[in-house]
C-alpha atoms as a PDB file:
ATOM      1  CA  UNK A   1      80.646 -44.151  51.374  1.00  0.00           C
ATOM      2  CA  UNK A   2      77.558 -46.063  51.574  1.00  0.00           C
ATOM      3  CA  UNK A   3      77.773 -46.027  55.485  1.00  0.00           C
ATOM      4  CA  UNK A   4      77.232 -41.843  55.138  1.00  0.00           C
ATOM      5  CA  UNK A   5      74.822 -42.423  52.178  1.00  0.00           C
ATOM      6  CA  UNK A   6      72.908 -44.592  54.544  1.00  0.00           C
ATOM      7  CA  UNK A   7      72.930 -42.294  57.216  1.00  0.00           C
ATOM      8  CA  UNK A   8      71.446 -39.671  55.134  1.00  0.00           C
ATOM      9  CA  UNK A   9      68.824 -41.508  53.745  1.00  0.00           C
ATOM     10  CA  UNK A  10      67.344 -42.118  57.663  1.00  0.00           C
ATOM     11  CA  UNK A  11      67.691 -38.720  58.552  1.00  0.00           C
ATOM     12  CA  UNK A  12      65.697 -38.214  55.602  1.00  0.00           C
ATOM     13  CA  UNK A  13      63.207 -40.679  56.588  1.00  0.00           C
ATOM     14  CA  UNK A  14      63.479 -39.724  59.613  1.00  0.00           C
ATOM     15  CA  UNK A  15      62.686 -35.716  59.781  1.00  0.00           C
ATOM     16  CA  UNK A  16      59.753 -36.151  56.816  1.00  0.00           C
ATOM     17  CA  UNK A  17      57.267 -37.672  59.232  1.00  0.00           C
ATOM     18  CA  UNK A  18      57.932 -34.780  61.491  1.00  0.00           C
ATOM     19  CA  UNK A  19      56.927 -31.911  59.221  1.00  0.00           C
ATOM     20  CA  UNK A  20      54.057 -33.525  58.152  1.00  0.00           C
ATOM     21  CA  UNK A  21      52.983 -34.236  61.836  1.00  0.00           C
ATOM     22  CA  UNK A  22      53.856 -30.262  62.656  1.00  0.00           C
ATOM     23  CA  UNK A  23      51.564 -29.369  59.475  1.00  0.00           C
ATOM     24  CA  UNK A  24      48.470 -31.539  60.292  1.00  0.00           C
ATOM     25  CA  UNK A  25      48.742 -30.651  63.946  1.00  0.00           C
ATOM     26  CA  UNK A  26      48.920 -26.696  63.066  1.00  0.00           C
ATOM     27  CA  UNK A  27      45.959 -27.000  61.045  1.00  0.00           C
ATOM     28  CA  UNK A  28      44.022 -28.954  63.827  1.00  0.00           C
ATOM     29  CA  UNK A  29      45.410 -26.491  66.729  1.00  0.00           C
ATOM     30  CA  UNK A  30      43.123 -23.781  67.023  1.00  0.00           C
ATOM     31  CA  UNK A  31      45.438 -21.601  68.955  1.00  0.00           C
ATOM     32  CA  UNK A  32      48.151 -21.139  66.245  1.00  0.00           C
ATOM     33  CA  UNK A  33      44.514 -20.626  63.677  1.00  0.00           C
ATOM     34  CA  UNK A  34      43.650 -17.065  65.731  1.00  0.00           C
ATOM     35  CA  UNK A  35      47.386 -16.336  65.632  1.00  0.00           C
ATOM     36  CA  UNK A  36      48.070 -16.867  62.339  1.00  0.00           C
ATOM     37  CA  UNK A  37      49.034 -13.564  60.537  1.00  0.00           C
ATOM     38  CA  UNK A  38      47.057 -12.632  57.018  1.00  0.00           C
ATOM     39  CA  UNK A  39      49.986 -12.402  54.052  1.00  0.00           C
ATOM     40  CA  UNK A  40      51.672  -9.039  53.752  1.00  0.00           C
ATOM     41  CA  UNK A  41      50.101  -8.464  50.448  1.00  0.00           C
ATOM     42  CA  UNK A  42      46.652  -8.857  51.960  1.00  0.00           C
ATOM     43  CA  UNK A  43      47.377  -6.675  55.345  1.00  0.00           C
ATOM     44  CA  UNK A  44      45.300  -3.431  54.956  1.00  0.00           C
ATOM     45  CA  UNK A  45      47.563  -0.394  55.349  1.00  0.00           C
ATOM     46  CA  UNK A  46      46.793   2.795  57.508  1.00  0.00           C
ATOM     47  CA  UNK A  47      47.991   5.916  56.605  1.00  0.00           C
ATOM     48  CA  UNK A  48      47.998   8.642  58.799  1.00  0.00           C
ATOM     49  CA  UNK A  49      47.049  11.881  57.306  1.00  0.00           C
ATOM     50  CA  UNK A  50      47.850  14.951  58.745  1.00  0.00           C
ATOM     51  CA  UNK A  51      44.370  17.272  58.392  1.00  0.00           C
ATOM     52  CA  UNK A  52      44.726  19.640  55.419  1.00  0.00           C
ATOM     53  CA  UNK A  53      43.344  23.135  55.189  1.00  0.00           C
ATOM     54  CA  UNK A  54      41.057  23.075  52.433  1.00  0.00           C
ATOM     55  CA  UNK A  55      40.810  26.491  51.218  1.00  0.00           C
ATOM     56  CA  UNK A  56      37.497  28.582  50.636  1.00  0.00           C
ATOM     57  CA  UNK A  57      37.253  31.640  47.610  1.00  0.00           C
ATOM     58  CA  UNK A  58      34.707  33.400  50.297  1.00  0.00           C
ATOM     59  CA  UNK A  59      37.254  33.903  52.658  1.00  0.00           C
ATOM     60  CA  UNK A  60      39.533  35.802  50.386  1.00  0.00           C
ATOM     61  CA  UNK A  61      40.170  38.884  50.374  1.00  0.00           C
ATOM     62  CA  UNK A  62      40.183  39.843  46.901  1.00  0.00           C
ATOM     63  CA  UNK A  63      37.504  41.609  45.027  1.00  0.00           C
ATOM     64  CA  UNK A  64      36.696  38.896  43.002  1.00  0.00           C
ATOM     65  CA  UNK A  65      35.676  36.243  46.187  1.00  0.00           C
ATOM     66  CA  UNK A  66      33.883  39.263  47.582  1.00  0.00           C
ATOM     67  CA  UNK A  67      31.732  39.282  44.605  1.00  0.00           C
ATOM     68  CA  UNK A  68      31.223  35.708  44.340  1.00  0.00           C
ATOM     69  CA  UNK A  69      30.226  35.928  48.007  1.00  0.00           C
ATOM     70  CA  UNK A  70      27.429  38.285  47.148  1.00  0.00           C
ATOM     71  CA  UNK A  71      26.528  36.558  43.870  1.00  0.00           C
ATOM     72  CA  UNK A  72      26.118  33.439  46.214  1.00  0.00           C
ATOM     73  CA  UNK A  73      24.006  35.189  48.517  1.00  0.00           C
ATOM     74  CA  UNK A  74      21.730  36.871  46.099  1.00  0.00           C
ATOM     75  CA  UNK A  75      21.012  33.606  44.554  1.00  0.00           C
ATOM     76  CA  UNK A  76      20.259  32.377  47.901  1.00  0.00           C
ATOM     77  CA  UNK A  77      17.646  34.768  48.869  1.00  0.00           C
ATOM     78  CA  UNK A  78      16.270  35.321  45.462  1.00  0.00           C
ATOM     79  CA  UNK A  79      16.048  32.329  44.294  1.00  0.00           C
ATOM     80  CA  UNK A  80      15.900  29.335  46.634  1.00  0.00           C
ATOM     81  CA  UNK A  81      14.387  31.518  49.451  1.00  0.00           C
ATOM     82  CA  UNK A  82      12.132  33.544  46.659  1.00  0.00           C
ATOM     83  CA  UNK A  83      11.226  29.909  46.112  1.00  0.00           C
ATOM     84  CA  UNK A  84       9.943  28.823  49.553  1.00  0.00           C
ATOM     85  CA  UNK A  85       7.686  31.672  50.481  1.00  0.00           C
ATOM     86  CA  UNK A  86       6.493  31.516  47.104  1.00  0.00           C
ATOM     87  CA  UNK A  87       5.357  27.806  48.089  1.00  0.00           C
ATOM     88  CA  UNK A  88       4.354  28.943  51.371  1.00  0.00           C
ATOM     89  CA  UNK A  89       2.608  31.487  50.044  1.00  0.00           C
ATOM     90  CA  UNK A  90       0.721  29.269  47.310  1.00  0.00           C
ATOM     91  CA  UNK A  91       0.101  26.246  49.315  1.00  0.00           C
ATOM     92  CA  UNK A  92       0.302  27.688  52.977  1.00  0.00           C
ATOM     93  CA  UNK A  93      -3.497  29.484  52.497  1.00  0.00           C
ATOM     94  CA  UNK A  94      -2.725  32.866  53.708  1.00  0.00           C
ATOM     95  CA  UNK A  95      -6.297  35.062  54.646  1.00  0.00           C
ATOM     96  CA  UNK A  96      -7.497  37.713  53.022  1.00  0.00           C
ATOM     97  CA  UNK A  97      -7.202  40.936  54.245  1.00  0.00           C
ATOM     98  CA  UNK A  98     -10.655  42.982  55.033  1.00  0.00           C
ATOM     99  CA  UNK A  99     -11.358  45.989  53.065  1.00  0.00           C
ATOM    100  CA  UNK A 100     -13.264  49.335  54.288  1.00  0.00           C
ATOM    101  CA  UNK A 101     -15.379  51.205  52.412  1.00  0.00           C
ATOM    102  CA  UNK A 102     -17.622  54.167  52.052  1.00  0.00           C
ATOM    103  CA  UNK A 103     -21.170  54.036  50.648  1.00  0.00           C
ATOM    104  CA  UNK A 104     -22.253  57.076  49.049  1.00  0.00           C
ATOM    105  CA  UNK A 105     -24.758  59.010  51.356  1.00  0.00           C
ATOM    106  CA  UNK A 106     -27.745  58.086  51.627  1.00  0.00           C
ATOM    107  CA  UNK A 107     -31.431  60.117  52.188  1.00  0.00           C
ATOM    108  CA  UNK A 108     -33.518  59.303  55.710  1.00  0.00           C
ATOM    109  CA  UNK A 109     -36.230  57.401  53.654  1.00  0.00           C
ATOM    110  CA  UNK A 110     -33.840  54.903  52.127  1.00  0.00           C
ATOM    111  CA  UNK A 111     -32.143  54.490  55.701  1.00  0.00           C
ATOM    112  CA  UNK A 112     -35.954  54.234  57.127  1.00  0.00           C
ATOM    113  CA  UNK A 113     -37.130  51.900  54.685  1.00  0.00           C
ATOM    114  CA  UNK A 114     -33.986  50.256  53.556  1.00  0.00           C
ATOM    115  CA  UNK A 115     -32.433  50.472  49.714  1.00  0.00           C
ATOM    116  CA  UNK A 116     -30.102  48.508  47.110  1.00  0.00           C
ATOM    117  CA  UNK A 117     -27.176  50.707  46.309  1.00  0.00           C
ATOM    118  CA  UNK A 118     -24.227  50.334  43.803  1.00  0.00           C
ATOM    119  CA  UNK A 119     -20.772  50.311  45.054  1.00  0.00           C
ATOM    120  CA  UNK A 120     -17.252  50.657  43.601  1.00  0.00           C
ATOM    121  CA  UNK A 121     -13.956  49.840  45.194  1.00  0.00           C
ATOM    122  CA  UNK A 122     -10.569  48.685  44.987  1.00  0.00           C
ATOM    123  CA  UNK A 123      -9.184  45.619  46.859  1.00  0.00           C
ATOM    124  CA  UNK A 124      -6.576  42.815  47.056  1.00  0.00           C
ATOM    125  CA  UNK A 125      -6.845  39.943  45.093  1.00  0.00           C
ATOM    126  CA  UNK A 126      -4.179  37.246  44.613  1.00  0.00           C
ATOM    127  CA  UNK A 127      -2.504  37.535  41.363  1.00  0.00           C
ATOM    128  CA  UNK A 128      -4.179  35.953  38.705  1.00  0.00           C
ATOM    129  CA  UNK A 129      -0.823  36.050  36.546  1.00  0.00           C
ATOM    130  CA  UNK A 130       1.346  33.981  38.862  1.00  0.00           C
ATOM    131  CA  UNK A 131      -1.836  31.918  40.762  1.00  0.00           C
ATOM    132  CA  UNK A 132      -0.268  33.640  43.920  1.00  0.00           C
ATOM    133  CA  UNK A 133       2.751  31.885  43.499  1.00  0.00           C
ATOM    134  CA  UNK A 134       4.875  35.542  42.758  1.00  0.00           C
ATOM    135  CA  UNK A 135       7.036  33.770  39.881  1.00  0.00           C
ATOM    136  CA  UNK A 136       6.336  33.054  36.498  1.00  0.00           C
ATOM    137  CA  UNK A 137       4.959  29.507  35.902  1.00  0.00           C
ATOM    138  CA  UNK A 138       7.825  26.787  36.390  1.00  0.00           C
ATOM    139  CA  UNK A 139      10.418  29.236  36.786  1.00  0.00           C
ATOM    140  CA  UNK A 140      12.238  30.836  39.312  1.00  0.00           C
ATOM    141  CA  UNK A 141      11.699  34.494  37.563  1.00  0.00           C
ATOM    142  CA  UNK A 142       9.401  37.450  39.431  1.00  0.00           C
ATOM    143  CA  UNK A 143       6.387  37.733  38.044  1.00  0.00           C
ATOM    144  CA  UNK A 144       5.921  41.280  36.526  1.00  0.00           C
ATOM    145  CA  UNK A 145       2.321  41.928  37.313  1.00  0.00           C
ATOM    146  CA  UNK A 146       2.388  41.309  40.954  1.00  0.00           C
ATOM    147  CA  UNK A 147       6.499  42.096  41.636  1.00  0.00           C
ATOM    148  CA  UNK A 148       6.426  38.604  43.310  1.00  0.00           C
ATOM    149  CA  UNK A 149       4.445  39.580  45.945  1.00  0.00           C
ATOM    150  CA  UNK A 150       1.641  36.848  44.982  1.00  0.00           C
ATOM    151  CA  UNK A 151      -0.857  39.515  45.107  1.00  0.00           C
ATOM    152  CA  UNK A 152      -2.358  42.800  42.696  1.00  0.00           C
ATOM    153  CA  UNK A 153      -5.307  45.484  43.521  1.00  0.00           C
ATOM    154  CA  UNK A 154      -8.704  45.258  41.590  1.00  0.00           C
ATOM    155  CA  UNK A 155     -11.697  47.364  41.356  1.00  0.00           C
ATOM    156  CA  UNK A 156     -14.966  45.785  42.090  1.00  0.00           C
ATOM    157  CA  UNK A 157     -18.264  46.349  41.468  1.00  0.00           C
ATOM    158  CA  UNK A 158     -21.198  45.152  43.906  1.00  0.00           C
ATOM    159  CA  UNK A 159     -24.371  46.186  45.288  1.00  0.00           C
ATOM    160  CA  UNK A 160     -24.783  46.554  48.968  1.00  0.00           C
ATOM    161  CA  UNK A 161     -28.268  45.715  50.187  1.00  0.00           C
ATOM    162  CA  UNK A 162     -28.959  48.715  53.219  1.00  0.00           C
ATOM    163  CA  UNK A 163     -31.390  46.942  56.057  1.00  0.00           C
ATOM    164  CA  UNK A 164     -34.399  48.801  57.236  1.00  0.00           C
ATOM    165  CA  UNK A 165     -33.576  50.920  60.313  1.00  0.00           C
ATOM    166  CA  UNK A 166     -29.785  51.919  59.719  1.00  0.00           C
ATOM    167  CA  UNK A 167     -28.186  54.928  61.767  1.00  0.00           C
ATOM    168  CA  UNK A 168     -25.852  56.954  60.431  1.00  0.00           C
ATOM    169  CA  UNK A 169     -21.911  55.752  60.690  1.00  0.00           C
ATOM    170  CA  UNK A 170     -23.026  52.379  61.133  1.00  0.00           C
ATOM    171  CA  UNK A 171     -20.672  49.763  58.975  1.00  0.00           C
ATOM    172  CA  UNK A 172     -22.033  46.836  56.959  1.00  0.00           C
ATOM    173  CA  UNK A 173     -20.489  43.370  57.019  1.00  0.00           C
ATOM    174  CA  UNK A 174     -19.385  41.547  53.660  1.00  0.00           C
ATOM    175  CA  UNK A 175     -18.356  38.608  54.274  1.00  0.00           C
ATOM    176  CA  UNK A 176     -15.966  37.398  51.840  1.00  0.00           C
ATOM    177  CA  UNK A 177     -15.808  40.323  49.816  1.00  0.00           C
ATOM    178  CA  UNK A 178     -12.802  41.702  50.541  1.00  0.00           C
ATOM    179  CA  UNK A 179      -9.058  40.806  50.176  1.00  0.00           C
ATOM    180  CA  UNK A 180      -8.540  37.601  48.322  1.00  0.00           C
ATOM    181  CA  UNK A 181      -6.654  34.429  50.154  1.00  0.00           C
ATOM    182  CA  UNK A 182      -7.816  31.370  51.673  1.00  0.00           C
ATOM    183  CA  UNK A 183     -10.198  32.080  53.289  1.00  0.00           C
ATOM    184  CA  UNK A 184     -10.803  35.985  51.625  1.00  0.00           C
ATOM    185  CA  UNK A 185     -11.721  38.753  53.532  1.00  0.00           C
ATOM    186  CA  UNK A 186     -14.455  40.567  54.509  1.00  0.00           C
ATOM    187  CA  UNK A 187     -15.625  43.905  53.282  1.00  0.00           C
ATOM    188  CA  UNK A 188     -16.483  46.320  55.531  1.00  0.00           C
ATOM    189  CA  UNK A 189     -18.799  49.335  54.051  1.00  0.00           C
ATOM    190  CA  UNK A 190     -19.414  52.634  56.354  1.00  0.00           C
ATOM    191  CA  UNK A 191     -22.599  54.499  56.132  1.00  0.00           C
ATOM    192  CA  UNK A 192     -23.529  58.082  55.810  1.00  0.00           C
ATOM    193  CA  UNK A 193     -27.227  58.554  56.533  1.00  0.00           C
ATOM    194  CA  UNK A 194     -29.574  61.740  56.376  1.00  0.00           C
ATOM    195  CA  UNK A 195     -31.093  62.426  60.203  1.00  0.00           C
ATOM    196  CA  UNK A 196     -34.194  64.334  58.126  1.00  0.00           C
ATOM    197  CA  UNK A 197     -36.400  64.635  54.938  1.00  0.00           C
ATOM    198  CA  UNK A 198     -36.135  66.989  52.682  1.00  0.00           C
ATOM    199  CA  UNK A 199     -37.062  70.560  53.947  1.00  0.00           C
ATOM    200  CA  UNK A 200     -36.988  68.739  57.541  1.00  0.00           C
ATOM    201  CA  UNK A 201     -40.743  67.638  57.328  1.00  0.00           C
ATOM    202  CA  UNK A 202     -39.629  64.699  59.138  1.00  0.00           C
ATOM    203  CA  UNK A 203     -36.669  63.909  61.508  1.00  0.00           C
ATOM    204  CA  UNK A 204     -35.162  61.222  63.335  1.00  0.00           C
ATOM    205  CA  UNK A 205     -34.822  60.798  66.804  1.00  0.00           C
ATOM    206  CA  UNK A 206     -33.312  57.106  67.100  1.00  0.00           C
ATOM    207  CA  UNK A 207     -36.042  54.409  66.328  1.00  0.00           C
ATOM    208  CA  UNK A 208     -38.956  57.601  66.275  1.00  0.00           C
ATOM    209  CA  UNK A 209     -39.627  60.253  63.736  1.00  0.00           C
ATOM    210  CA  UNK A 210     -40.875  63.480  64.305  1.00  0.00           C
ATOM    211  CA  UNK A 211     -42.836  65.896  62.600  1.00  0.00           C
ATOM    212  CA  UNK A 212     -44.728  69.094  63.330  1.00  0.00           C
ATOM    213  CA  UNK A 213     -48.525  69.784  62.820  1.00  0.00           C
ATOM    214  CA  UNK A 214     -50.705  72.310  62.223  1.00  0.00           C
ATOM    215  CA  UNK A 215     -54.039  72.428  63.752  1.00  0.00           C
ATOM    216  CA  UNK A 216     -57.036  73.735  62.536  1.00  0.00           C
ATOM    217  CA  UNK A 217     -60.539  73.441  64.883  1.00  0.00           C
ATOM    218  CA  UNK A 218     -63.652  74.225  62.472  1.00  0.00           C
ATOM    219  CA  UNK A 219     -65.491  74.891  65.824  1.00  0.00           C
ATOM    220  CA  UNK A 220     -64.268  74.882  69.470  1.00  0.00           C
ATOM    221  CA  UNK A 221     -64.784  72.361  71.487  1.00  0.00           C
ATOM    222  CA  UNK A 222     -65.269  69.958  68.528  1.00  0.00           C
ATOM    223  CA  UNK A 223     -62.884  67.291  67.520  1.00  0.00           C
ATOM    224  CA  UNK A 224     -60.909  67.688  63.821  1.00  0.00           C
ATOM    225  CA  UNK A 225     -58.297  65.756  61.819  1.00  0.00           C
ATOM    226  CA  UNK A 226     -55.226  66.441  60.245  1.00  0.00           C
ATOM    227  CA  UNK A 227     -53.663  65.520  56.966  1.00  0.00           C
ATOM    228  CA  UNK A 228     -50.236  63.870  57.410  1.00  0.00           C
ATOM    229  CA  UNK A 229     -47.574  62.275  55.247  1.00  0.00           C
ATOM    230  CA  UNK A 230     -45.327  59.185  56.948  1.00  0.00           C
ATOM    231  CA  UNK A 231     -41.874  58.355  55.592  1.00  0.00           C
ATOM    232  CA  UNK A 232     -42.795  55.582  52.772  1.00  0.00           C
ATOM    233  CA  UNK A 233     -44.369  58.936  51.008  1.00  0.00           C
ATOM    234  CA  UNK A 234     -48.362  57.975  52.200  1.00  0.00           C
ATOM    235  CA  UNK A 235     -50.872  60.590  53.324  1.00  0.00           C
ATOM    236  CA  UNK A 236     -53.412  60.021  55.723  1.00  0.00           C
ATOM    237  CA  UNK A 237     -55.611  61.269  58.123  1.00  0.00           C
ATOM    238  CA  UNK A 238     -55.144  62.285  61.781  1.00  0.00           C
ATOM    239  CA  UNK A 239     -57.691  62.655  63.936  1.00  0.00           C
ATOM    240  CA  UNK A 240     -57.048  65.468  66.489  1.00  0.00           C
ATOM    241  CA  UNK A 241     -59.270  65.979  70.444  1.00  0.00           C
ATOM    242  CA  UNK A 242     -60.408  69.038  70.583  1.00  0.00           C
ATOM    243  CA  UNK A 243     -58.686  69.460  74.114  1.00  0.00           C
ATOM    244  CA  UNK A 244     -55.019  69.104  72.553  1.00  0.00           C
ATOM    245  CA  UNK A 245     -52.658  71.556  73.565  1.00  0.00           C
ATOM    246  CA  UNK A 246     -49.378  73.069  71.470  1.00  0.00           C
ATOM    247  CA  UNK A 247     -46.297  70.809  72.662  1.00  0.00           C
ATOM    248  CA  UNK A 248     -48.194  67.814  72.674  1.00  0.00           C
ATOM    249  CA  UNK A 249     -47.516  65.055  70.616  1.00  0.00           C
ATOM    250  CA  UNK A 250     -49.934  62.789  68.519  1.00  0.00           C
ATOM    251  CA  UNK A 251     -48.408  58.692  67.996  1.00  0.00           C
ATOM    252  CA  UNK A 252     -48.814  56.957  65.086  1.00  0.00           C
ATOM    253  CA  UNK A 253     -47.696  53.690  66.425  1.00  0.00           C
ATOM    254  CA  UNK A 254     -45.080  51.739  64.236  1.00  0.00           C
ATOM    255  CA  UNK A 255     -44.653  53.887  61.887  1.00  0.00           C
ATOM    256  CA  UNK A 256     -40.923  55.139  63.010  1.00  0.00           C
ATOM    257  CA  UNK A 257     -37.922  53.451  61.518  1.00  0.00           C
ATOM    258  CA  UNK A 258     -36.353  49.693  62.598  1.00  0.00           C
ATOM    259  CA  UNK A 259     -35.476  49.244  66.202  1.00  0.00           C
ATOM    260  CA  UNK A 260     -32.185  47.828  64.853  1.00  0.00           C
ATOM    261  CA  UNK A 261     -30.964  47.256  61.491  1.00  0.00           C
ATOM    262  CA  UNK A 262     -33.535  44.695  59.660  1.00  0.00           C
ATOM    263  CA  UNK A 263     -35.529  44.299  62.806  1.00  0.00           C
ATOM    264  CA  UNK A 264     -39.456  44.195  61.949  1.00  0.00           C
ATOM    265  CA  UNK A 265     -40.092  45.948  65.141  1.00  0.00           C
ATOM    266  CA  UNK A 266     -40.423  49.745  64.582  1.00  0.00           C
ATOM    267  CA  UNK A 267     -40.337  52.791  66.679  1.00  0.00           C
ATOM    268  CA  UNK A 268     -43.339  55.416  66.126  1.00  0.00           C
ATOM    269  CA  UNK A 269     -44.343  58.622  64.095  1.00  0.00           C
ATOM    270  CA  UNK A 270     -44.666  61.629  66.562  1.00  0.00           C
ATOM    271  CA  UNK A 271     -46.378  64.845  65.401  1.00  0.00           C
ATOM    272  CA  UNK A 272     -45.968  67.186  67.790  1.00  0.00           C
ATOM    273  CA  UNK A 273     -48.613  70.427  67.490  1.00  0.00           C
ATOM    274  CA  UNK A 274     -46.933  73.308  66.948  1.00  0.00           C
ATOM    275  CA  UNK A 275     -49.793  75.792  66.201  1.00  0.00           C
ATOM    276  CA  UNK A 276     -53.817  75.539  66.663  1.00  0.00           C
ATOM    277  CA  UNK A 277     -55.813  77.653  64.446  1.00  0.00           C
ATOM    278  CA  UNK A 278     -59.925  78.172  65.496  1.00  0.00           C
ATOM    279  CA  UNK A 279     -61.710  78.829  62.437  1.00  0.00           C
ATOM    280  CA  UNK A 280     -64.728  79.753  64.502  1.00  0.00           C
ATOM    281  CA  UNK A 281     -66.364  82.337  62.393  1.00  0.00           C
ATOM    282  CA  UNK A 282     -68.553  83.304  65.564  1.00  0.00           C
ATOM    283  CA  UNK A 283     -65.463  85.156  66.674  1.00  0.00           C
ATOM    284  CA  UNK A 284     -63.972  87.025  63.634  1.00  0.00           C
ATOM    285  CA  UNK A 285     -61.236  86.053  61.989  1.00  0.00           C
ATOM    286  CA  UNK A 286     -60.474  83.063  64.302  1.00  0.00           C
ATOM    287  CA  UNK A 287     -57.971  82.658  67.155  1.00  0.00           C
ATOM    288  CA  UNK A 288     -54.239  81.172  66.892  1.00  0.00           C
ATOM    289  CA  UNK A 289     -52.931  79.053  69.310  1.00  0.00           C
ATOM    290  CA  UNK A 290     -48.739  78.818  68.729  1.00  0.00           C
ATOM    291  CA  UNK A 291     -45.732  77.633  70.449  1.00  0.00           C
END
């Protein structure tokens, strides 16, 4: 017995050395270190999934996903797209549009001479409810006034300053009077214009005025004068040759309307004769001369 009791006590000995020689050497090996396998309990599983069909209300067929479908829609564009041009509209600056108007007709001195006249119209103004924006203030809600378009008419009030020397259909330039936006628009006002005077003592013929005279010849052969009235409303005094024939016309130099609108150079005043009366009393009652 103590032969086998022996034995088992070097085997013992024996095989201890070993395991501790196969323990330090795997920890210094670095081969069996990049083999080594993590504990089960750590190992990270993978599951494979098989894809799932995830199922969407919109694509039903039922009345009720049709609805929502629509509701969703409607809150799209109405709100969240509402939304965006209303920021576009706010912050993005869009122009003014240009408004046209008419300008109540005027008479051939005030187009002659030029005038101040009143005018009234309507135009497009952004919305001074909404700032433009087409919602109410920090909502998402139209705004009434303008139906969320950002913008609402207005009648305005302004007088229009006519330049000296203005035709007839001509248009006037605003600028900035029209439409509102950034930058506003311009206001564009179309004129009517008399061609002559009341009773047709004087008429227009582009940059000239005409008028017709009446002479009268104290004696013949003698020079005379004529009375005349210009366009501003003064009367003066023409002075007539006593060789002047009917159909010819006597200048008054730059005394016809603007060569173009606010121009100071001016076209002339033409009388033209149209009759010659002798009031030579040597000859009875006088001899007429007429075209």
């Amino acid at each position: 017995m103590m032969a086998i009791s022996e034995i088992r006590s070097d085997v013992s000995t024996t095989r201890t050395p070993s395991r501790a020689m196969h323990a330090s050497s795997s920890l210094r090996s670095p081969h069996v270190a990049l083999t080594r396998r993590a504990p089960r309990s750590r190992r990270r599983r993978r599951v494979a999934t098989a894809p799932s069909a995830i199922s969407n209300p919109f694509d039903d067929g039922s009345k009720r996903a049709a609805d929502l479908k629509d509701k969703a829609k409607g809150f799209w564009q109405k709100e969240v797209v509402g939304a965006k041009d209303a920021m576009k509209r706010r912050f993005g600056g869009e122009p003014g549009a240009d408004t046209y108007a008419c300008l109540p007709r005027i008479t051939l001195e005030e187009a002659v001479s030029g005038a101040k006249k009143p005018l009234t119209y309507s135009r497009t103004i952004v919305c001074p409810e909404c700032d433009g924006d087409g919602r109410v203030s920090q909502t998402f809600i139209d705004c009434p006034r303008c139906d969320a378009s950002g913008k609402t008419s207005e009648t305005t009030d302004v007088t229009v300053t006519v330049p000296p020397g203005v035709c007839d259909g001509a248009s006037l330039r605003l600028k900035e009077m029209g439409g509102g936006g950034t930058p506003p628009g311009d206001l564009y006002v179309k004129i009517a214009a008399d061609d002559m005077s009341e009773g047709a003592v004087i008429r227009r013929d582009g940059a000239n005025l005409i008028s017709d005279l009446v002479v009268r010849f104290e004696k013949r052969g003698e020079d005379t004068s004529a009375r005349v009235r210009t366009v501003e409303g003064e009367h003066g005094t023409l002075k007539v040759r006593a060789d002047v024939e009917v159909g010819q016309a006597l200048r008054i130099k730059g005394r016809g309307a603007a060569v173009k609108p606010g121009s100071e150079e001016r076209g002339d005043h033409l009388f033209v004769v149209k009759k010659i009366i002798h009031l030579d009393r040597g000859s009875g009652d006088g001899d007429d001369d007429a075209a």
